[in-house]
Protein backbone atom coordinates (compact mmCIF):
# COMPACT_ATOMS: atom_id res chain seq x y z
CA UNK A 1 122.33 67.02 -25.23
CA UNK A 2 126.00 66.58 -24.70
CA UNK A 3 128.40 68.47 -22.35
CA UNK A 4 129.95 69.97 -25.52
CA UNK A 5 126.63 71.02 -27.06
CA UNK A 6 125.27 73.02 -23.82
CA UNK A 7 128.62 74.10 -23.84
CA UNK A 8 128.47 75.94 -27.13
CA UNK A 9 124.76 77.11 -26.46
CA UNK A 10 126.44 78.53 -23.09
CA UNK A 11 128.79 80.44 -25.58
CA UNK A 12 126.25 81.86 -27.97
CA UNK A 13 123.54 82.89 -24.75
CA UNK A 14 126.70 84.59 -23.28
CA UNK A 15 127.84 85.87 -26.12
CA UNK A 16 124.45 87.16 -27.75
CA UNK A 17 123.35 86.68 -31.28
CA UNK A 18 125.64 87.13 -34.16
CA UNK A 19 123.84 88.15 -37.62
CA UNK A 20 124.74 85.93 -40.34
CA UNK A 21 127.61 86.82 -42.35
CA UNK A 22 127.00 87.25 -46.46
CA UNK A 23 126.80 83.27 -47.62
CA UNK A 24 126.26 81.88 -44.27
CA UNK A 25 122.47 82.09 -43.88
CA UNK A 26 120.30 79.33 -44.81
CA UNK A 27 117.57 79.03 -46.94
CA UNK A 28 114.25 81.14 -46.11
CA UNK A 29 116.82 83.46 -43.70
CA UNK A 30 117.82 87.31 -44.90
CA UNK A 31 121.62 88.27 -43.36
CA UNK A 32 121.57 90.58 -41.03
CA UNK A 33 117.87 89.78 -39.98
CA UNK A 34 118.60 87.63 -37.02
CA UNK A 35 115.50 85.44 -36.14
CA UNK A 36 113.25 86.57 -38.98
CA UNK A 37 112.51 83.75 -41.96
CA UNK A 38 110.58 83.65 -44.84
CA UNK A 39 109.63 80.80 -46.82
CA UNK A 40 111.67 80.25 -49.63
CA UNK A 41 110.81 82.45 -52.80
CA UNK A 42 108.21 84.35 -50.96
CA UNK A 43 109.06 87.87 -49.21
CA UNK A 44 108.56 88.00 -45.62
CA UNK A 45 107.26 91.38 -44.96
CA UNK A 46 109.86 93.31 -46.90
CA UNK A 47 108.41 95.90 -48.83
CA UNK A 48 109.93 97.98 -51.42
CA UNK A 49 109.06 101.43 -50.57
CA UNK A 50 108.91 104.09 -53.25
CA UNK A 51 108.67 107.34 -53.68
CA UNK A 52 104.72 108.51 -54.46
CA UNK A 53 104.43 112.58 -55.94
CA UNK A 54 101.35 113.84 -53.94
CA UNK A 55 98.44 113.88 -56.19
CA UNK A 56 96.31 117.10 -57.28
CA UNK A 57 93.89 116.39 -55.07
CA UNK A 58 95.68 115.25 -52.00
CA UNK A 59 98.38 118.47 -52.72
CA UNK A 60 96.93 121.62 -53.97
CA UNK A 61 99.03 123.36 -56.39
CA UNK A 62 100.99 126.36 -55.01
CA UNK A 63 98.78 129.55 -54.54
CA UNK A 64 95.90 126.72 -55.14
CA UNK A 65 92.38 128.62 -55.31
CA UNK A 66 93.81 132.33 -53.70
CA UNK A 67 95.38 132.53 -57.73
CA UNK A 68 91.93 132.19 -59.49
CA UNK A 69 90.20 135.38 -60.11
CA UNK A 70 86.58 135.51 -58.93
CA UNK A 71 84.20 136.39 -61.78
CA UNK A 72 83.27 139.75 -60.25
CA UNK A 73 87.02 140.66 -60.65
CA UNK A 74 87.50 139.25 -64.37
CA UNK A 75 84.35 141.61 -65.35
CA UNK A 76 86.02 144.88 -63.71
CA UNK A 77 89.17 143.90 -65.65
CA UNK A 78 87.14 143.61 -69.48
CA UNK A 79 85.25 147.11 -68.35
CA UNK A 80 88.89 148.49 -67.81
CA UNK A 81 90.11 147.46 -70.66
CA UNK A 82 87.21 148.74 -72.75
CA UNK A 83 87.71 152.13 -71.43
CA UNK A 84 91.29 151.91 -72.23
CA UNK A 85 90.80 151.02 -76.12
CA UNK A 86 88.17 153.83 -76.25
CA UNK A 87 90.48 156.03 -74.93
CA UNK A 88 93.19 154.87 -77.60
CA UNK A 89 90.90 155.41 -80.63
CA UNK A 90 89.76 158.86 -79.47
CA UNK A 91 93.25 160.25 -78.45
CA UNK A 92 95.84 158.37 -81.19
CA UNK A 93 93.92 158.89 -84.32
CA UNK A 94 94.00 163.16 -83.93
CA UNK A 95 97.27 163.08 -82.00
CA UNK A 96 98.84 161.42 -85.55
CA UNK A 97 96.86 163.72 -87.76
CA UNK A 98 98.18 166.67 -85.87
CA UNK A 99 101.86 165.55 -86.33
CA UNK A 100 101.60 164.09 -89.90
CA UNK A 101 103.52 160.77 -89.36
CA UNK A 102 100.15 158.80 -91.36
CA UNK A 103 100.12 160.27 -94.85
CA UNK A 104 98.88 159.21 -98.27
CA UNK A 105 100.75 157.84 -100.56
CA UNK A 106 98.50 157.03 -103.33
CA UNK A 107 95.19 157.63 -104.16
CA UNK A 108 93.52 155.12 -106.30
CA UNK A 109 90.46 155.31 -108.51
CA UNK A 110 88.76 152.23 -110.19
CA UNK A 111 86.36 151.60 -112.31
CA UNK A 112 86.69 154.50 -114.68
CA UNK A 113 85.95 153.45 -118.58
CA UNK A 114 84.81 156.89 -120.38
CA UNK A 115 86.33 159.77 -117.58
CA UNK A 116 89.69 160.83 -117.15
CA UNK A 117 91.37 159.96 -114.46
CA UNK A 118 93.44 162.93 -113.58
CA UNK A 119 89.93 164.58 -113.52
CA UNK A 120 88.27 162.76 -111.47
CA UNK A 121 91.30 163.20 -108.54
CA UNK A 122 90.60 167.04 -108.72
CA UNK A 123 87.16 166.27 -108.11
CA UNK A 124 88.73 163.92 -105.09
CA UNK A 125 90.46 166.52 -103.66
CA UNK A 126 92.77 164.28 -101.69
CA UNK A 127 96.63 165.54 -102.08
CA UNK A 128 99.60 162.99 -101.87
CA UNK A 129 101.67 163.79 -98.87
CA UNK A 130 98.26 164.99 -96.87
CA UNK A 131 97.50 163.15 -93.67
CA UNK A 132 95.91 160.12 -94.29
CA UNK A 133 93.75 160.63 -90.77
CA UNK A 134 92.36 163.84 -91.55
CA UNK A 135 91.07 162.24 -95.17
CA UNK A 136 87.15 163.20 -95.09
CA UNK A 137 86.17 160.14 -97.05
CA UNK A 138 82.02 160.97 -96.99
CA UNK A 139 82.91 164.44 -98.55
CA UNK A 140 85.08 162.53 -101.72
CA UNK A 141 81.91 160.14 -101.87
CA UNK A 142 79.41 163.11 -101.89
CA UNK A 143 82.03 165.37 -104.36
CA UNK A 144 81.95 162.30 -107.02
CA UNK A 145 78.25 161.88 -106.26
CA UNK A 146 77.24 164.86 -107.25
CA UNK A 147 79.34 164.32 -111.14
CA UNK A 148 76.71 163.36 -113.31
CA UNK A 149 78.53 160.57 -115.57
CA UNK A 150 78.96 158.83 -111.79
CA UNK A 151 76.51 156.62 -110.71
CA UNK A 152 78.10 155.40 -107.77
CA UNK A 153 81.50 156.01 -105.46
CA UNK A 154 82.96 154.15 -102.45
CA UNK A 155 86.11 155.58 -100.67
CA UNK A 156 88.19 153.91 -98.66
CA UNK A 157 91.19 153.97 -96.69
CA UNK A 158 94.17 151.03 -97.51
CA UNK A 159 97.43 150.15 -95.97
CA UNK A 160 100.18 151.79 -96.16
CA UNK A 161 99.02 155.11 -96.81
CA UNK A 162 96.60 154.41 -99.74
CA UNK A 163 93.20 155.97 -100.31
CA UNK A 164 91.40 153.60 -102.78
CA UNK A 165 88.08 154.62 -104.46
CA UNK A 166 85.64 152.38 -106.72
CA UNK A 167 83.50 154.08 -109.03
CA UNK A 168 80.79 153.31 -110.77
CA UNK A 169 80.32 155.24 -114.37
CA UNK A 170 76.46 156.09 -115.53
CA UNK A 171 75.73 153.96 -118.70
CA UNK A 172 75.08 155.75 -121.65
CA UNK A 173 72.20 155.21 -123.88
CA UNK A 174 72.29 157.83 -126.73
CA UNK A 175 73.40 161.52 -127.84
CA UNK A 176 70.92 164.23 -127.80
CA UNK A 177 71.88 167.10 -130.26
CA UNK A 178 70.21 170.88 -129.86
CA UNK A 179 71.77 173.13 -131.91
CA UNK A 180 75.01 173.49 -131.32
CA UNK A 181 75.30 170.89 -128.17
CA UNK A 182 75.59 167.30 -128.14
CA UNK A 183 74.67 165.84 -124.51
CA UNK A 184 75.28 162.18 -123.60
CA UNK A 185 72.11 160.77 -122.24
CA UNK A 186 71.83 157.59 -119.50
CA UNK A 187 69.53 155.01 -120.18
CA UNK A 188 67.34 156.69 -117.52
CA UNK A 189 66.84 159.45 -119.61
CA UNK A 190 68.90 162.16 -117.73
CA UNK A 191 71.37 164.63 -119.82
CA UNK A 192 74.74 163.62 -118.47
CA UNK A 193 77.20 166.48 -119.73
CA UNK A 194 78.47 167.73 -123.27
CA UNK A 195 80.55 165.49 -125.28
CA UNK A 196 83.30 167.86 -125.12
CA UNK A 197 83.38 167.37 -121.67
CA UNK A 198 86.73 168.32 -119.97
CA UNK A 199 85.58 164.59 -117.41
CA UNK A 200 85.94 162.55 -120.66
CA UNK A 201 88.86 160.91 -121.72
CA UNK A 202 90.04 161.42 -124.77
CA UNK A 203 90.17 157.55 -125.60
CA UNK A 204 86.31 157.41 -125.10
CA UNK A 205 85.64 159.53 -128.23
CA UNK A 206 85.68 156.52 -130.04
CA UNK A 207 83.08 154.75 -128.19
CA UNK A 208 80.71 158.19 -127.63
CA UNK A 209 80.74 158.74 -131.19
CA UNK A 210 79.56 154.72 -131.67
CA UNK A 211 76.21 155.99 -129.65
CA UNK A 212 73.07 156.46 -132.02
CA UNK A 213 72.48 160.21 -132.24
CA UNK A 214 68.84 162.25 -131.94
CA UNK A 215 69.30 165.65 -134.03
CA UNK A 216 66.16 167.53 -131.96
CA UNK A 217 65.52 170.58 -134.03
CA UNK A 218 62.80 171.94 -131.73
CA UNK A 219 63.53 174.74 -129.05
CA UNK A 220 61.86 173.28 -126.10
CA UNK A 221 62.06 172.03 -123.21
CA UNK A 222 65.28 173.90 -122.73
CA UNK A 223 67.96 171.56 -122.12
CA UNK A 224 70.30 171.49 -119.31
CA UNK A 225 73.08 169.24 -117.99
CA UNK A 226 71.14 167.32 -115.26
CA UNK A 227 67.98 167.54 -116.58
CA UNK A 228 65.41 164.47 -117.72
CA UNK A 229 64.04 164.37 -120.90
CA UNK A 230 60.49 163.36 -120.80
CA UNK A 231 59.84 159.68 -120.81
CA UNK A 232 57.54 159.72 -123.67
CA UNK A 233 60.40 161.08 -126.33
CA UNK A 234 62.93 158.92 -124.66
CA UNK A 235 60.92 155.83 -125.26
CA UNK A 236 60.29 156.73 -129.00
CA UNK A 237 63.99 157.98 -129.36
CA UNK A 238 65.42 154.54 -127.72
CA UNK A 239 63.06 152.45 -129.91
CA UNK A 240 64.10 154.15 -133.19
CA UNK A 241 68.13 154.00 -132.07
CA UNK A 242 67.54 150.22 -131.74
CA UNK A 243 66.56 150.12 -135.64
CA UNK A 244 68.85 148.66 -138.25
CA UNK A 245 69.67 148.56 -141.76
CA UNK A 246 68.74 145.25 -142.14
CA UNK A 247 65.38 145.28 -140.00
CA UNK A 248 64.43 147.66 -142.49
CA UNK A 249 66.02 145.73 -145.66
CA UNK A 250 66.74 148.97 -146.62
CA UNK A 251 70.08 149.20 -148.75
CA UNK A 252 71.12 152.70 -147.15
CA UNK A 253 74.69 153.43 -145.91
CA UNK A 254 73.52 155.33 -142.69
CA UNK A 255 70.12 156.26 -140.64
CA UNK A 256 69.50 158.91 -138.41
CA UNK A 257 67.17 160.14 -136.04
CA UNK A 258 65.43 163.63 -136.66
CA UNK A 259 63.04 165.25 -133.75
CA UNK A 260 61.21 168.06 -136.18
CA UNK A 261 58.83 170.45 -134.94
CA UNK A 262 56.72 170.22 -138.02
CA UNK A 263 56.98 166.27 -138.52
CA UNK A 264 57.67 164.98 -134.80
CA UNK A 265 59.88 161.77 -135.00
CA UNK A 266 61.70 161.36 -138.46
CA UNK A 267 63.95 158.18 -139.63
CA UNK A 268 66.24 159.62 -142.40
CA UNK A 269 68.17 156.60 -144.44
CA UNK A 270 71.14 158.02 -146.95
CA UNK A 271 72.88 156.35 -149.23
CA UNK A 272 74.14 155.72 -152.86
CA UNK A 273 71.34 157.04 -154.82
CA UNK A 274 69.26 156.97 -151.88
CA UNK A 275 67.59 159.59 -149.90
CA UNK A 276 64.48 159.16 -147.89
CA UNK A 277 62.44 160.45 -144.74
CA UNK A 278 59.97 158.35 -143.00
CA UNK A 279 57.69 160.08 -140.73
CA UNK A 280 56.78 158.23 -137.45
CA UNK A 281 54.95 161.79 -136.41
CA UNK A 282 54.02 162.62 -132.59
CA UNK A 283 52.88 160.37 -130.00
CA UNK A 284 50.75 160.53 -127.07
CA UNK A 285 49.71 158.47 -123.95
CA UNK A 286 46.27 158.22 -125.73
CA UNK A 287 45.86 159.04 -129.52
CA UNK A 288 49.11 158.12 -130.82
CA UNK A 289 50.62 155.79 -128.17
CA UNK A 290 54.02 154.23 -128.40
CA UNK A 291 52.24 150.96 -129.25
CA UNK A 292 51.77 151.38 -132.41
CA UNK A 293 55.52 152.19 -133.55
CA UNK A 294 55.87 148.23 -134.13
CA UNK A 295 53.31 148.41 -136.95
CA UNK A 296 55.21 151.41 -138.62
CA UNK A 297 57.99 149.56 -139.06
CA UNK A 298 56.47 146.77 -140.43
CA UNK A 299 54.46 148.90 -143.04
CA UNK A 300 58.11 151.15 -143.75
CA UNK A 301 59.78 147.74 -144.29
CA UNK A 302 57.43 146.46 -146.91
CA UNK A 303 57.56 149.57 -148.96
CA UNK A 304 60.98 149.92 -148.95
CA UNK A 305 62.16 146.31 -149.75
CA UNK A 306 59.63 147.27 -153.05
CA UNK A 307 60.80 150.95 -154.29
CA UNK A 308 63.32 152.21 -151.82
CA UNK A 309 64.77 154.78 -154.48
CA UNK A 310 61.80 155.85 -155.55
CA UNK A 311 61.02 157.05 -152.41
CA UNK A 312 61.23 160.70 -150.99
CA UNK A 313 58.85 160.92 -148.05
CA UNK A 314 57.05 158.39 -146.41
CA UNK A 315 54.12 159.50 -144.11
CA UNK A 316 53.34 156.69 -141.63
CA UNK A 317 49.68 157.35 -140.39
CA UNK A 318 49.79 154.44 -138.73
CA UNK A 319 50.25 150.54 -138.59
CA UNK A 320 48.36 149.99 -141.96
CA UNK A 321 48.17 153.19 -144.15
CA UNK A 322 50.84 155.41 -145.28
CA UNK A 323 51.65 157.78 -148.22
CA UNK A 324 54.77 158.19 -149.67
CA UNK A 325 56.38 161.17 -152.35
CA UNK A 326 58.63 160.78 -155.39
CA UNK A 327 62.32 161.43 -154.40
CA UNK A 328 62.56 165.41 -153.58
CA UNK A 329 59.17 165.90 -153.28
CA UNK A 330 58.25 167.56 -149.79
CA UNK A 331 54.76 166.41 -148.44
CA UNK A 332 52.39 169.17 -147.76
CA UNK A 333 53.05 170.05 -143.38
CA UNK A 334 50.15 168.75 -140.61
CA UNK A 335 47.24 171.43 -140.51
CA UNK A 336 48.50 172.08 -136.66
CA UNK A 337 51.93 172.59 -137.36
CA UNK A 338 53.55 175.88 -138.55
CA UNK A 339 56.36 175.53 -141.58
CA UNK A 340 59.80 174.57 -140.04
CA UNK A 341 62.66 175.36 -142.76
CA UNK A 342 64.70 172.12 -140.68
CA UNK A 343 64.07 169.63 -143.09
CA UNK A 344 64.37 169.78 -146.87
């Protein structure tokens, strides 16, 4: 080494070391890093530090487990709340009805074909403008219930302010005349009510005069609205309504039904130049059942097709004899039977 080079190193030791200035340091040295190198492309210890968020684990969340309820605790809270909805639904519901701020609005009645409908709301007895709370639905159900052209009635209570009610009308199978009444029969055989019912529309006259009509000319059983004719004349009576013109190629305008003390069951055809009675008689679970009213007809159908106007009175023993009058002619009355003037 030469005088002038320990003479510069004497400089630098006495002067200390100097970081290297931006563009001075050479290849594998970082300015301002005295004394530290690094290979060239390769990073000599640096790391870039950054900024981690502490993980779920590693950082519980504020409040962490002291938030979460314990299940004890959630199950006091439902039984609270349980006791606070039951005490809504007792307290509300009469608190409203006693102030009147719920009332109806309408009241709303389906399902009615043959009744009237103002009728049937005074049967109801729910008033618009009442309160809609203190609405005893069981007691309209039970009220239309006891109607006897209603078969069935649901009441219920609709939003806002609506009490809606379906209803289900009895069918009706035939009329039942006695003297001077008419009753409207169901098909299971009860008496209904009076044509001239004040429940029937007067639309429906139409259709209740379209129902096949039994003219019963004897005195008992007494009949009564409500009552149930016995099953035995109801079966003959339905059977006979279901008869036609044509199943009995007869050429009469009109048939009716006739219940005669004298005769029992009597099928009366009219027409032009026609006028005849055929006498199906009395029936009984085990002499004359209702079996053999098939057989009748058959045996009334093949004299009729034959002589029809040369017919007065037909007397149908059974499914294979019979005896028949000329036109006018009255047939002598059954032994057991007193005279009835009800039939010509």
């Amino acid at each position: 080494m030469s005088d002038r080079d320990r003479s510069d190193a004497r400089k630098r030791g006495a002067s200390g070391a100097r970081p290297f200035a931006p563009g001075e340091a050479p290849l594998g040295v970082r300015p301002g890093l005295a004394g530290q190198r690094r290979r060239a492309g390769a990073d000599a210890g640096v790391r870039i530090l950054t900024r981690r968020e502490p993980s779920a684990a590693a950082s519980p969340r504020r409040g962490g487990d002291r938030s979460r309820l314990r299940p004890e605790t959630w199950a006091l809270l439902r039984r609270f709340a349980l006791v606070v909805l039951l005490a809504t639904a007792f307290v509300v519901p009469p608190a409203l009805a006693v102030s009147g701020r719920v009332t109806v609005t309408s009241v709303r009645i389906l399902g009615l074909e043959l009744l009237d409908e103002r009728a049937v709301s005074d049967l109801v007895g729910v008033a618009v403008g009442s309160s809609l709370l203190s609405a005893d639905l069981q007691a309209v159900e039970r009220a239309l219930m006891e109607t006897p052209f209603i078969a069935s009635a649901r009441a219920r209570i609709g939003l806002p302010g609506e009490v809606r009610i379906e209803v289900r009308e009895e069918p009706l199978l035939l009329r039942w005349k006695r003297a001077d009444d008419t009753f409207l029969v169901s098909g299971s055989g009860e008496l209904l009510g009076s044509t001239t019912s004040p429940l029937l529309r007067a639309s429906s006259i139409a259709a209740i005069e379209a129902l096949p009509l039994v003219d019963d000319r004897t005195s008992e059983p007494a009949l009564m609205i409500g009552s149930q004719l016995p099953a035995l004349s109801l079966d003959i009576a339905t059977r006979l309504a279901t008869l036609t013109l044509v199943d009995l190629a007869s050429e009469a305008l009109r048939l009716s039904i006739l219940r005669d003390p004298q005769y029992g069951f009597v099928l009366h055809g009219v027409g032009k130049g026609i006028s005849w009675y055929a006498v199906f008689g009395t029936y009984s679970a085990t002499i004359r059942p209702p079996e053999m009213l098939p057989g009748q007809v058959r045996l009334l159908r093949s004299l009729l097709a034959v002589r029809e106007r040369l017919i007065g009175w037909v007397i149908l023993a059974d499914g294979q004899a019979g005896t028949f009058t000329d036109p006018g002619v009255r047939p002598p009355p059954p032994p057991s039977r007193e005279p009835s003037p009800s039939l010509p």
